[in-house]
C-alpha atoms as a PDB file:
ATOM      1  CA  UNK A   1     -10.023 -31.763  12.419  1.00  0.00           C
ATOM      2  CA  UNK A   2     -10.900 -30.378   9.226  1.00  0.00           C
ATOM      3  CA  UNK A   3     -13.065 -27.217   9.021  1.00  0.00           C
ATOM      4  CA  UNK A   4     -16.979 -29.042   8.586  1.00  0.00           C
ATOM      5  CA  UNK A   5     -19.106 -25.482   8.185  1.00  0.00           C
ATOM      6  CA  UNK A   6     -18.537 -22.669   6.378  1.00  0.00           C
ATOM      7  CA  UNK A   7     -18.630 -19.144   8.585  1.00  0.00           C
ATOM      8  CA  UNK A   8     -20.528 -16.245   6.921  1.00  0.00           C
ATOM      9  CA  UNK A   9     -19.888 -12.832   8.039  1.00  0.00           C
ATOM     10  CA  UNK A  10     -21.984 -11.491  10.804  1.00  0.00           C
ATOM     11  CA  UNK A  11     -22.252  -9.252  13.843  1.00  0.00           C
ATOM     12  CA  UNK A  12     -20.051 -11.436  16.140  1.00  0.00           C
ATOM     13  CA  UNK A  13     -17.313 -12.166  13.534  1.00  0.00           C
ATOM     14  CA  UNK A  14     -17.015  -8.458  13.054  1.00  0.00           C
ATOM     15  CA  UNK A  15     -17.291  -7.584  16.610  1.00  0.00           C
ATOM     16  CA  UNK A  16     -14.543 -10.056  17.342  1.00  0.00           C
ATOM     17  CA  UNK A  17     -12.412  -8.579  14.702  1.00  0.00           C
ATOM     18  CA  UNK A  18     -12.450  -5.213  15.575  1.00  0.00           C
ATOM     19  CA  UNK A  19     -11.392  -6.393  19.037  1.00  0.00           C
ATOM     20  CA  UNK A  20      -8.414  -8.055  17.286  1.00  0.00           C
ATOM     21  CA  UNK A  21      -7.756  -4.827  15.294  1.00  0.00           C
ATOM     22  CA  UNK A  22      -7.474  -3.154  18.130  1.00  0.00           C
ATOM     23  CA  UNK A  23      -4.069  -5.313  18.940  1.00  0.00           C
ATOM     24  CA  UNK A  24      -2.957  -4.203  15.591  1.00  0.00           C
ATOM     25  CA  UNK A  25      -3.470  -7.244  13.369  1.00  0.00           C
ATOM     26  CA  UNK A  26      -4.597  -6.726  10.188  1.00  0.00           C
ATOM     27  CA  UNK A  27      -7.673  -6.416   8.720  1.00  0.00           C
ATOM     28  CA  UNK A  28      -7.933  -9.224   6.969  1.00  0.00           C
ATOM     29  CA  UNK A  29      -5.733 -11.611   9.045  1.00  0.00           C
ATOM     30  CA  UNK A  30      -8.716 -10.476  12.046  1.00  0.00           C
ATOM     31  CA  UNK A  31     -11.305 -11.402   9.904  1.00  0.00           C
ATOM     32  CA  UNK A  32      -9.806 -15.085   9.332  1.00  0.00           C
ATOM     33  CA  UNK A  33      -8.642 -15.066  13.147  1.00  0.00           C
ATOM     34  CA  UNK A  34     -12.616 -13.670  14.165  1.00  0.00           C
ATOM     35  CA  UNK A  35     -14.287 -16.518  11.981  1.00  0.00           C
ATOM     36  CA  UNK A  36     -11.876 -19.391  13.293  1.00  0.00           C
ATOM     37  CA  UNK A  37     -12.682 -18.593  16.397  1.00  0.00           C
ATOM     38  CA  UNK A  38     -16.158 -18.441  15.558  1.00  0.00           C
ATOM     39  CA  UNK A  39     -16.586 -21.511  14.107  1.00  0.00           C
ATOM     40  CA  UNK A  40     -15.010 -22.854  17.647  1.00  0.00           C
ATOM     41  CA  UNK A  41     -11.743 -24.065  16.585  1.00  0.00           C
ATOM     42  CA  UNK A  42      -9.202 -24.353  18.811  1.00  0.00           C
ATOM     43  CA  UNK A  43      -5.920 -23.164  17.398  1.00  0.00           C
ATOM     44  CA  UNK A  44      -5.323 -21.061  14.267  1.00  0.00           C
ATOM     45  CA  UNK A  45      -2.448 -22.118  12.012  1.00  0.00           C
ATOM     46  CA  UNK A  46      -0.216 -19.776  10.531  1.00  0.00           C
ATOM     47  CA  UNK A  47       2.945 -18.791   9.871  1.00  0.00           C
ATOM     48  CA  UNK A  48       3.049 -15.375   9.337  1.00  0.00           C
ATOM     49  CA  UNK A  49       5.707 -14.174  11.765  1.00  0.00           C
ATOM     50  CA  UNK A  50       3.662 -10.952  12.802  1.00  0.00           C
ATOM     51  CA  UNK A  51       0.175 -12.561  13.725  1.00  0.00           C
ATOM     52  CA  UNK A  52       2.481 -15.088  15.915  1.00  0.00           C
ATOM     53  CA  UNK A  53       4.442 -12.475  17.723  1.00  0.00           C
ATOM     54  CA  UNK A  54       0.502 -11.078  18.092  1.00  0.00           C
ATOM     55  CA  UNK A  55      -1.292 -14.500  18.920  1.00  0.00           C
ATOM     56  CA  UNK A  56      -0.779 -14.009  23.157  1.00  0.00           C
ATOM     57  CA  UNK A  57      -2.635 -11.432  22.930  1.00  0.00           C
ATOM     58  CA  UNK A  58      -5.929 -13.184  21.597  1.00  0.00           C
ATOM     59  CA  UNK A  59      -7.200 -15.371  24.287  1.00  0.00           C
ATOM     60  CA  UNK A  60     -10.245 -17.305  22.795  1.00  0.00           C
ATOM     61  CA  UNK A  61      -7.691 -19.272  20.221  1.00  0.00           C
ATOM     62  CA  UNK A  62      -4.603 -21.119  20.582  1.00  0.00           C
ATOM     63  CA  UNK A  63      -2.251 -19.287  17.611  1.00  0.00           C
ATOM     64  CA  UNK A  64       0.686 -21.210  16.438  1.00  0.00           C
ATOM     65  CA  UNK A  65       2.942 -22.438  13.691  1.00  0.00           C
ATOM     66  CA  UNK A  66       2.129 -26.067  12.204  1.00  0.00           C
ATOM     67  CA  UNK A  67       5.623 -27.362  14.044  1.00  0.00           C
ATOM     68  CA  UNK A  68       4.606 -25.583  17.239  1.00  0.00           C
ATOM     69  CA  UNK A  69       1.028 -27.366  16.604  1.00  0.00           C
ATOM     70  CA  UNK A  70       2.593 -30.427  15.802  1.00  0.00           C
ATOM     71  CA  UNK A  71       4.538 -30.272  19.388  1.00  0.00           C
ATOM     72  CA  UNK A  72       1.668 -29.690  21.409  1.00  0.00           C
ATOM     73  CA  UNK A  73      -0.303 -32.431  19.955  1.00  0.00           C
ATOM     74  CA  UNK A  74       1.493 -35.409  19.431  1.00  0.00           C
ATOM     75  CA  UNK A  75       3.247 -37.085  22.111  1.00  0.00           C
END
């Protein structure tokens, strides 16, 4: 599914992303990680090898690589 709604910064984006900062991920890759997950997505694609050594830490969001996605999804 394609993103439908754009997310607009706010208290529980921020709130989110601090938490996320806190497990040393970046500022800006907590922000996009914060509003994916507030905008109820499921997984967050990426393949940025330090957010996916990272992404078992953050539990509200499914964090993989497109192949891994691809796996998990298809039968």
């Amino acid at each position: 599914m394609y993103a439908v709604e754009d997310i607009v910064e706010n208290e529980e984006v921020l709130d989110v992303a601090k938490i996320l900062q806190g497990h040393r991920i970046k500022n800006i890759d907590s922000l996009y990680i914060a509003s994916t997950i507030n905008a109820g997505a499921d997984y967050f694609l990426t393949t940025d090898a330090g957010i996916l050594k990272k992404g078992m830490l953050v539990q509200r969001i499914r964090i993989t690589d497109p192949i891994g996605f691809i796996s998990e999804v298809l039968p």
